[in-house]
PDB file of N, CA and C in Angstrom:
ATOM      1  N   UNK A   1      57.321 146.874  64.676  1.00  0.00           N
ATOM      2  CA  UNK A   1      56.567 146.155  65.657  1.00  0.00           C
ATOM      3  C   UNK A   1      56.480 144.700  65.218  1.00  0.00           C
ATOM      4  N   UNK A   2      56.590 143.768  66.056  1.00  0.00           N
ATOM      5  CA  UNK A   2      56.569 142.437  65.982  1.00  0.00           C
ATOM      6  C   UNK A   2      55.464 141.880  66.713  1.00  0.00           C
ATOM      7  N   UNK A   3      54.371 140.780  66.196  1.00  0.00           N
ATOM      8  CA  UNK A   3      53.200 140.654  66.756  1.00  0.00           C
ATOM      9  C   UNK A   3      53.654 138.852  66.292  1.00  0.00           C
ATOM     10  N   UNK A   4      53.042 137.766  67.545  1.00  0.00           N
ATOM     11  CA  UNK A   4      53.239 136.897  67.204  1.00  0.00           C
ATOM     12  C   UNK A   4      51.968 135.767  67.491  1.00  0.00           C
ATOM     13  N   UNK A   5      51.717 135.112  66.450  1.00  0.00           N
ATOM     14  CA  UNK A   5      49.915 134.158  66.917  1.00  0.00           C
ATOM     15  C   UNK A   5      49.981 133.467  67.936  1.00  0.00           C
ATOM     16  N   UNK A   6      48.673 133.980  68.369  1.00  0.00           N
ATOM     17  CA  UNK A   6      48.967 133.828  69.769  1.00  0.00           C
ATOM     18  C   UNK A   6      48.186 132.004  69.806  1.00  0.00           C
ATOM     19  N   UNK A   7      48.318 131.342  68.316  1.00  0.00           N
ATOM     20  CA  UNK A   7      47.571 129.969  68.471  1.00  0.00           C
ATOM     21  C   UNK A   7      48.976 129.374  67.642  1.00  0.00           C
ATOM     22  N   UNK A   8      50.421 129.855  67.073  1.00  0.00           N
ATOM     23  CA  UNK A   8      51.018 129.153  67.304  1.00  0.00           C
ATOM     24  C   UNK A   8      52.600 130.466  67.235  1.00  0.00           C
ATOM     25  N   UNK A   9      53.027 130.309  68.720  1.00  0.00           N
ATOM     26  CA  UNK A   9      53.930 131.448  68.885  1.00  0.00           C
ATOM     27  C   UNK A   9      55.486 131.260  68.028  1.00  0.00           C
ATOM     28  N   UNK A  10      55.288 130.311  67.410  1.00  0.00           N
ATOM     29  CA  UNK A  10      56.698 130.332  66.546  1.00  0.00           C
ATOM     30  C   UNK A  10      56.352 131.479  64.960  1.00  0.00           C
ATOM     31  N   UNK A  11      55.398 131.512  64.786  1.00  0.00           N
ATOM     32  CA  UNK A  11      54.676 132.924  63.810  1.00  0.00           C
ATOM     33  C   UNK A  11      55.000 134.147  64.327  1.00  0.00           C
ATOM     34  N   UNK A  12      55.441 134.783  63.597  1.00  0.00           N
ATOM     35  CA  UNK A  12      56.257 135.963  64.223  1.00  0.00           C
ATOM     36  C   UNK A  12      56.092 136.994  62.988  1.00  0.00           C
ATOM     37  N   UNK A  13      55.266 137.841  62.677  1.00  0.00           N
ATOM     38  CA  UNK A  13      55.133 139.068  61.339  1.00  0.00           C
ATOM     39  C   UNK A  13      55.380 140.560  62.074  1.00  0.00           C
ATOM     40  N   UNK A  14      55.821 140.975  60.822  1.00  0.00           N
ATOM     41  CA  UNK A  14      55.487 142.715  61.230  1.00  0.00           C
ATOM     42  C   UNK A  14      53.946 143.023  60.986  1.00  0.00           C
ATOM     43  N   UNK A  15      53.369 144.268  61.262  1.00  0.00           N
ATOM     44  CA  UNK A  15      52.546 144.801  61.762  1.00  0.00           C
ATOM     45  C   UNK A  15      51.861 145.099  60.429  1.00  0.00           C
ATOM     46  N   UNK A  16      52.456 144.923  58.814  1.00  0.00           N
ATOM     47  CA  UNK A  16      52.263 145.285  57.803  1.00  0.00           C
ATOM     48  C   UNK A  16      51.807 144.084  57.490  1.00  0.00           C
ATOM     49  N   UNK A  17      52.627 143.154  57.873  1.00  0.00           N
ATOM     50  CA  UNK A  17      52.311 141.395  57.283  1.00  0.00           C
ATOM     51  C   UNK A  17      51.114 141.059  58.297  1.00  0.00           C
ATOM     52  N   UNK A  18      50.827 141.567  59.367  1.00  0.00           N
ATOM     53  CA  UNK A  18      49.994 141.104  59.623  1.00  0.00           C
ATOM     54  C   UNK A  18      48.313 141.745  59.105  1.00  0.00           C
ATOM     55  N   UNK A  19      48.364 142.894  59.039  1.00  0.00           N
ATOM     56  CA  UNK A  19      47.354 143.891  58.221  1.00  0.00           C
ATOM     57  C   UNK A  19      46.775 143.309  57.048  1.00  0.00           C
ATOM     58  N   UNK A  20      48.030 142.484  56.639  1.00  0.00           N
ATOM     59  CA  UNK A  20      47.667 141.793  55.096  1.00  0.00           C
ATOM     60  C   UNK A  20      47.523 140.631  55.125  1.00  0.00           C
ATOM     61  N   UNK A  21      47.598 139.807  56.166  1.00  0.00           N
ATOM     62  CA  UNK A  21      47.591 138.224  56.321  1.00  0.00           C
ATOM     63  C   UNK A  21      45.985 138.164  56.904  1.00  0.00           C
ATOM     64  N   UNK A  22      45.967 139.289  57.886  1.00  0.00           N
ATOM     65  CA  UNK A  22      44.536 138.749  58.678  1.00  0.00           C
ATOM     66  C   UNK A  22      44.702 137.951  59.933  1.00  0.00           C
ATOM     67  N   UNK A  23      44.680 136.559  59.461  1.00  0.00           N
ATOM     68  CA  UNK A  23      44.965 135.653  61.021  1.00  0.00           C
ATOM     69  C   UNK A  23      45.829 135.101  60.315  1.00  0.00           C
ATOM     70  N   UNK A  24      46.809 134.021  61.523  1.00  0.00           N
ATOM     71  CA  UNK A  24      47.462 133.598  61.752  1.00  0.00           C
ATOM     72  C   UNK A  24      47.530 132.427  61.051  1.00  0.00           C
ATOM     73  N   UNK A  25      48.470 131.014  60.870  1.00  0.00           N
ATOM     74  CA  UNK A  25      48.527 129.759  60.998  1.00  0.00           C
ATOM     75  C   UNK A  25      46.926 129.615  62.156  1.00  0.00           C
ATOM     76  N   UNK A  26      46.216 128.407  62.003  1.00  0.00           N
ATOM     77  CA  UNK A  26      44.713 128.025  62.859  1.00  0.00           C
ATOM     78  C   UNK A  26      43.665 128.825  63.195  1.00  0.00           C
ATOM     79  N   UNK A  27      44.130 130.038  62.026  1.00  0.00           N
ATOM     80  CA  UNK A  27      43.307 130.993  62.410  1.00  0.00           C
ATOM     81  C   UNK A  27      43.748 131.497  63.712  1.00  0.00           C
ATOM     82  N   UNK A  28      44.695 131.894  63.952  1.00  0.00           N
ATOM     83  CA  UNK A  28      45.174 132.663  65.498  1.00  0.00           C
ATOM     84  C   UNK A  28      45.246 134.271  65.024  1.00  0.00           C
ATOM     85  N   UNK A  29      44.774 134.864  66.364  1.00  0.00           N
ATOM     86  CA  UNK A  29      45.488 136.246  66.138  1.00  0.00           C
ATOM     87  C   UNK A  29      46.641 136.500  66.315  1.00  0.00           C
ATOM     88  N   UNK A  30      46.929 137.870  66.187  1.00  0.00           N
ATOM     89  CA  UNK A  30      48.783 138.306  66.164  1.00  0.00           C
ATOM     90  C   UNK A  30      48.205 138.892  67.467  1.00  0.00           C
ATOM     91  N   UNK A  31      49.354 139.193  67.548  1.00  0.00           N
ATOM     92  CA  UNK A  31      49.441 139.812  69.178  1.00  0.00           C
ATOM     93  C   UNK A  31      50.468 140.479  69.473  1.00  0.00           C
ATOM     94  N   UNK A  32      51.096 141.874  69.748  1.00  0.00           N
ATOM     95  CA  UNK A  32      52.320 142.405  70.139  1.00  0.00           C
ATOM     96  C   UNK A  32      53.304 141.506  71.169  1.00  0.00           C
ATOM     97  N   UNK A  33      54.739 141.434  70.499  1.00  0.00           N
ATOM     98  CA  UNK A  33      55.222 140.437  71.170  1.00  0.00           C
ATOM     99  C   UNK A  33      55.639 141.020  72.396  1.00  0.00           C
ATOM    100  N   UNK A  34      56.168 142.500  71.951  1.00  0.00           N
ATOM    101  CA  UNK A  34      55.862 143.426  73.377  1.00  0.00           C
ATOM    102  C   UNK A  34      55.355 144.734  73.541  1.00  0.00           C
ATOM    103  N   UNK A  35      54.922 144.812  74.750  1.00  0.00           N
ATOM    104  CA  UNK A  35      54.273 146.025  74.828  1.00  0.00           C
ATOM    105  C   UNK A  35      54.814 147.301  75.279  1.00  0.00           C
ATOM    106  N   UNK A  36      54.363 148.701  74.600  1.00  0.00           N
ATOM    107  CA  UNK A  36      55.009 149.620  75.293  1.00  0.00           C
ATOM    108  C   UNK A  36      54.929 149.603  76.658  1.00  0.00           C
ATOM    109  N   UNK A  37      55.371 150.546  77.074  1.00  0.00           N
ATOM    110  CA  UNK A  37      55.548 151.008  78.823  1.00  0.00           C
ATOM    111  C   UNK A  37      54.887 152.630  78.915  1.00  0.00           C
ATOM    112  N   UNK A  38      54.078 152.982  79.186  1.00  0.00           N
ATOM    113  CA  UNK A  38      53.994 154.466  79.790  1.00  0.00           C
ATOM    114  C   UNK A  38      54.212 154.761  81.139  1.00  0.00           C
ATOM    115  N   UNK A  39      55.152 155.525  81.775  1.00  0.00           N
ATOM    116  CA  UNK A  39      55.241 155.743  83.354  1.00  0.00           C
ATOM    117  C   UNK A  39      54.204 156.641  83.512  1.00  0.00           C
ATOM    118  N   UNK A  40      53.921 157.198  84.599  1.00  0.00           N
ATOM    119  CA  UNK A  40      52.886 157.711  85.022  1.00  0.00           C
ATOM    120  C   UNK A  40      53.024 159.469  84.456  1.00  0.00           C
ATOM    121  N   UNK A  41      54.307 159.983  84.287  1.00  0.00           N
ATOM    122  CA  UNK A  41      54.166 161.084  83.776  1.00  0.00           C
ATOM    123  C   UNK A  41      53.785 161.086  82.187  1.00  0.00           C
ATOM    124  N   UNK A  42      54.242 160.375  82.019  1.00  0.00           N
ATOM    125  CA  UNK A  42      53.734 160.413  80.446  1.00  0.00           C
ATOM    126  C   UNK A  42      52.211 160.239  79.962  1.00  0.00           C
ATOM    127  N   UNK A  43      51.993 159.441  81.217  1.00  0.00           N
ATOM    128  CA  UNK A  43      50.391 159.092  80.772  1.00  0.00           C
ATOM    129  C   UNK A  43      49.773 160.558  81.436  1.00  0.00           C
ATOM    130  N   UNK A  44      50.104 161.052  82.620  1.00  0.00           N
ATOM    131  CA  UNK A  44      49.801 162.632  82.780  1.00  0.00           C
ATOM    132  C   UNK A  44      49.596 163.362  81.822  1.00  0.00           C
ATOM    133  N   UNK A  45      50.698 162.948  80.759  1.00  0.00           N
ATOM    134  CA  UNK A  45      50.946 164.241  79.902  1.00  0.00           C
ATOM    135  C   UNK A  45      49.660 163.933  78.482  1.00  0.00           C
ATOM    136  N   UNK A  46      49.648 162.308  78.352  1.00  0.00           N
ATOM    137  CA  UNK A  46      48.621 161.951  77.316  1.00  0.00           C
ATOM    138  C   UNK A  46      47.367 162.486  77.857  1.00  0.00           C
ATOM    139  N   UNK A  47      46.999 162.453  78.872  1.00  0.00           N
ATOM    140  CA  UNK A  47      45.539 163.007  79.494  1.00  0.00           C
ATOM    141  C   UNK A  47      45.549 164.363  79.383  1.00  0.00           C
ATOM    142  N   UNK A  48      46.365 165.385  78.475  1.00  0.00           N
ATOM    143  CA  UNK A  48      45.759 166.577  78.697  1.00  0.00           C
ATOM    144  C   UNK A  48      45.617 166.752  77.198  1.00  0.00           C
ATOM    145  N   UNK A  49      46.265 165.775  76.233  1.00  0.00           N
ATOM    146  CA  UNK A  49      45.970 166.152  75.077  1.00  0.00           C
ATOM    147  C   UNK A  49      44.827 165.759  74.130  1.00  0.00           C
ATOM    148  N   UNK A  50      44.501 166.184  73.306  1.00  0.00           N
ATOM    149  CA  UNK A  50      43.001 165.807  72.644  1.00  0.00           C
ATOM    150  C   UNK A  50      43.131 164.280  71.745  1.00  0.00           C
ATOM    151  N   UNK A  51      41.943 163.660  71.732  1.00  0.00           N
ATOM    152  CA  UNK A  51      41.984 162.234  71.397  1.00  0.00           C
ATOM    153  C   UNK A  51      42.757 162.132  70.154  1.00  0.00           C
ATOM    154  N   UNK A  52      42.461 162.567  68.855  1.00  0.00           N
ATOM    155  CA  UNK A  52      43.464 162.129  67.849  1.00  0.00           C
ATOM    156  C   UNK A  52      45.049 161.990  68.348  1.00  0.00           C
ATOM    157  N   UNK A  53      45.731 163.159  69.043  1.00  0.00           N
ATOM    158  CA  UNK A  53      46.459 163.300  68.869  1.00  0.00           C
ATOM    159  C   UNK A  53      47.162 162.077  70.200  1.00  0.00           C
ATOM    160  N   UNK A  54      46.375 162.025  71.052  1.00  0.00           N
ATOM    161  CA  UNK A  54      46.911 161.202  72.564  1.00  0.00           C
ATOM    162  C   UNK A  54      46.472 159.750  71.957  1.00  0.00           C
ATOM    163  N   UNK A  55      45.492 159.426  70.612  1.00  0.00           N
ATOM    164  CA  UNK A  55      45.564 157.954  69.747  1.00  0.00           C
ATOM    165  C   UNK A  55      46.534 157.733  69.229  1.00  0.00           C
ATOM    166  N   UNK A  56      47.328 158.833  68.588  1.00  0.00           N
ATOM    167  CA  UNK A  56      48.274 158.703  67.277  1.00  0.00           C
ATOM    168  C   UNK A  56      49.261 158.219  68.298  1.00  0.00           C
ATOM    169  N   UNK A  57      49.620 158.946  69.324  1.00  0.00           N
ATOM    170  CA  UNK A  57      51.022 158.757  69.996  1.00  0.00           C
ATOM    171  C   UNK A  57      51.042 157.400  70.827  1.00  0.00           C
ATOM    172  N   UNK A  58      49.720 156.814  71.432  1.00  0.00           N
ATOM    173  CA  UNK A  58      49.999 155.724  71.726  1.00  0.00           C
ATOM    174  C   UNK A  58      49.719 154.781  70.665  1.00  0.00           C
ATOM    175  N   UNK A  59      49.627 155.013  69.591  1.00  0.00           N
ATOM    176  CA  UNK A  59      49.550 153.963  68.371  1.00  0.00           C
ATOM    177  C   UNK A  59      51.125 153.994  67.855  1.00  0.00           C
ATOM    178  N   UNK A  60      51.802 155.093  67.910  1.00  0.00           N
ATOM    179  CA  UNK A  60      52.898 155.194  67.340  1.00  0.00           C
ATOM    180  C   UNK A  60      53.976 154.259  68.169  1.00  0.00           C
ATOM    181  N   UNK A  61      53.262 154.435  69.836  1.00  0.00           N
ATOM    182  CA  UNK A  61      54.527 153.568  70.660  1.00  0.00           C
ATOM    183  C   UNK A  61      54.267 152.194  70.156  1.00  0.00           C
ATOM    184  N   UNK A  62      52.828 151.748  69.733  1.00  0.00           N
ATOM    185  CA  UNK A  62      53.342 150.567  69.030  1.00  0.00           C
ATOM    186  C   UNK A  62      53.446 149.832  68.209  1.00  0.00           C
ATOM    187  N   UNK A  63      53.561 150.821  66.725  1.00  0.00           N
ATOM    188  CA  UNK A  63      54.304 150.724  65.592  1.00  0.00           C
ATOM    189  C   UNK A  63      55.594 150.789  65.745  1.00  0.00           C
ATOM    190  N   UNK A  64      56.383 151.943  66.620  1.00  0.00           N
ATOM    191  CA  UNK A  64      57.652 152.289  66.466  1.00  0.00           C
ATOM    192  C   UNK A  64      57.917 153.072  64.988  1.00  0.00           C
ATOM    193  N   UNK A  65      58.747 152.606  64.261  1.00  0.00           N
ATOM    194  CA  UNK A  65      59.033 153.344  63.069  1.00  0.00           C
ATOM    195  C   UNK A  65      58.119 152.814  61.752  1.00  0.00           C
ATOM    196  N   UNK A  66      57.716 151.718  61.720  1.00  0.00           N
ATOM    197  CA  UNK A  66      57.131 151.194  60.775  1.00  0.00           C
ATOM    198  C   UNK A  66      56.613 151.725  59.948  1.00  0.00           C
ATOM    199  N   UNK A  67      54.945 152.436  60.651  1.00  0.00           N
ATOM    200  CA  UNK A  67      54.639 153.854  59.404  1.00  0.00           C
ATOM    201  C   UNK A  67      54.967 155.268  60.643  1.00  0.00           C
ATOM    202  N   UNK A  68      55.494 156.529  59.435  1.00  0.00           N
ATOM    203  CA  UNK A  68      56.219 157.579  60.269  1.00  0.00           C
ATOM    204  C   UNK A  68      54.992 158.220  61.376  1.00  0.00           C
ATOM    205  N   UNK A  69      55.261 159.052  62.175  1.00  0.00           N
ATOM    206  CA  UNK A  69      54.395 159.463  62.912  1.00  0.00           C
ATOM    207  C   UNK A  69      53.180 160.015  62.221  1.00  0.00           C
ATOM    208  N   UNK A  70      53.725 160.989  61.539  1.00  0.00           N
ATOM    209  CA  UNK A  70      52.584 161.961  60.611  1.00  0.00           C
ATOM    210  C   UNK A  70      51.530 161.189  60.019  1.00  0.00           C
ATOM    211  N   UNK A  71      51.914 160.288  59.459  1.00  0.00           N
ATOM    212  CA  UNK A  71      50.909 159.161  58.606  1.00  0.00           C
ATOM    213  C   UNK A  71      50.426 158.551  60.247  1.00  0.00           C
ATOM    214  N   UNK A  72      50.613 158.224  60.534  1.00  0.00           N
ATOM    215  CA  UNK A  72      49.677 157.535  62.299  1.00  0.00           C
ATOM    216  C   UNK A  72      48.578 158.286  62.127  1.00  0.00           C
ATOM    217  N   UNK A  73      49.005 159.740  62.180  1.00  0.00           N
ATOM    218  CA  UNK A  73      48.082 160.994  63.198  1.00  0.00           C
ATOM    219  C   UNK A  73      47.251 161.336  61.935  1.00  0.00           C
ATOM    220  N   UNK A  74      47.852 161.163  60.512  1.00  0.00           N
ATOM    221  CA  UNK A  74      46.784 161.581  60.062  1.00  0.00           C
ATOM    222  C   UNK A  74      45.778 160.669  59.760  1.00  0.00           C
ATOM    223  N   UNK A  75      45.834 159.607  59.510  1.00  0.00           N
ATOM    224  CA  UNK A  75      45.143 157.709  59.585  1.00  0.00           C
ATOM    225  C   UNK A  75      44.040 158.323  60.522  1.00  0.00           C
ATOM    226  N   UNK A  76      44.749 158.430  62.407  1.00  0.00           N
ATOM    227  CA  UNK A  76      43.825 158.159  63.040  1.00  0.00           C
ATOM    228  C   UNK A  76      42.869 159.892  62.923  1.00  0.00           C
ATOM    229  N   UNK A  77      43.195 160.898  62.820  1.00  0.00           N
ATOM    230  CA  UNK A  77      42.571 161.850  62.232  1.00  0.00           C
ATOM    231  C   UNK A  77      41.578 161.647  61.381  1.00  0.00           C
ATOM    232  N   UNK A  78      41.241 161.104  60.204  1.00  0.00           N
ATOM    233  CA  UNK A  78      40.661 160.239  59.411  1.00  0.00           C
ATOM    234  C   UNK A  78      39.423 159.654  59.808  1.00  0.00           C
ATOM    235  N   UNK A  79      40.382 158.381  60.837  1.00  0.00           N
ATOM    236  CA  UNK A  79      39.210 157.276  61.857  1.00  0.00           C
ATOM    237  C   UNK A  79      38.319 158.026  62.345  1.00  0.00           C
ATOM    238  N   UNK A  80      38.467 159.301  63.563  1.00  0.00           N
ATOM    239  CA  UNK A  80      37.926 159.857  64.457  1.00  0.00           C
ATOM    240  C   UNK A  80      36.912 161.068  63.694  1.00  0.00           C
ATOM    241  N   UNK A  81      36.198 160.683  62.743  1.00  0.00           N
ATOM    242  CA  UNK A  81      34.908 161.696  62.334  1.00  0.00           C
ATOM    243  C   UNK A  81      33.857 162.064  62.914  1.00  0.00           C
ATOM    244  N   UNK A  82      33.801 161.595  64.094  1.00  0.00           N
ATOM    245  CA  UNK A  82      32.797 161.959  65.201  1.00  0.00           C
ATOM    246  C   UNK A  82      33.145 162.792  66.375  1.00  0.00           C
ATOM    247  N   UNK A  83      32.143 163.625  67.103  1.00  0.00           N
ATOM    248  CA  UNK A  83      32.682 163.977  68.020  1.00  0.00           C
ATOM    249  C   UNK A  83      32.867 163.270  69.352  1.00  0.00           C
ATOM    250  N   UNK A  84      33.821 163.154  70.260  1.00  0.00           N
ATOM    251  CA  UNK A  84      34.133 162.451  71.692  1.00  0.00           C
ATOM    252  C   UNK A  84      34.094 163.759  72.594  1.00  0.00           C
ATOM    253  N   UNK A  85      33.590 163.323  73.400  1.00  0.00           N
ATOM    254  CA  UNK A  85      33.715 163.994  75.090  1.00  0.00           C
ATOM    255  C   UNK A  85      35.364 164.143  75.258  1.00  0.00           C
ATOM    256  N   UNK A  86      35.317 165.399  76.091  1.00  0.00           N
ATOM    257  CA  UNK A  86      36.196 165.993  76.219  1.00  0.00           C
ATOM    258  C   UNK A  86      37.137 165.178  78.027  1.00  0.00           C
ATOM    259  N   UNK A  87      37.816 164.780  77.702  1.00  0.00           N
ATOM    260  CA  UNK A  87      38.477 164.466  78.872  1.00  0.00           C
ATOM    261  C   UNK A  87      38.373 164.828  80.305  1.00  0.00           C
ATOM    262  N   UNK A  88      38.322 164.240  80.882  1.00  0.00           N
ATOM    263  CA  UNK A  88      37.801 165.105  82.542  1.00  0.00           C
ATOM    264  C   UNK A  88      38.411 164.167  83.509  1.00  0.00           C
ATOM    265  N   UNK A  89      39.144 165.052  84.749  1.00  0.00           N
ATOM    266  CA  UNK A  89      40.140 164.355  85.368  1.00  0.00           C
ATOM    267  C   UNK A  89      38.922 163.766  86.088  1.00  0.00           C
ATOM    268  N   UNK A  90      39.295 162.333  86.851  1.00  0.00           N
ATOM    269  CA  UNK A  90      38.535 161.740  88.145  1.00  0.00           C
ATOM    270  C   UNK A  90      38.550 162.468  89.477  1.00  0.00           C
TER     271      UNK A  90
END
């Protein structure tokens, strides 16, 4: 993943360099230079699964390979020590 400050866009880090830099050149944030895409079935399919696992996978679309999936899911597994409400269609 490539994230670039969004206070001066010629700064351009990976997702690791930025974790470890903090901000930017002027103090800018990073910012994904692009964003995934979900079509509508996919996001169907994220709404039936339970939060860790429907976090990990849209965290993973935007890492890409950087850290492997398993390490995502278990990170955000980790994060999520509380309980969340259970999903409910509109």
């Amino acid at each position: 993943m490539k994230l670039y400050n969004l206070k001066d866009h010629n700064e351009q880090v990976s997702f690791a360099q930025a974790i470890t830099q903090g901000l930017g050149r002027q103090q800018g944030l990073f910012f994904p230079l692009e964003l995934p895409e979900f079509d509508a079935e996919e996001i169907d399919n994220l709404l039936t699964l339970d939060l860790v696992t429907r976090s990990s996978r849209i965290l993973s679309a935007f890492l890409g390979d950087e850290i492997p999936a398993e390490t995502v899911h278990q990170r955000v597994k980790t994060a999520f020590t509380f309980p969340a409400p259970p999903n409910t269609p509109n």
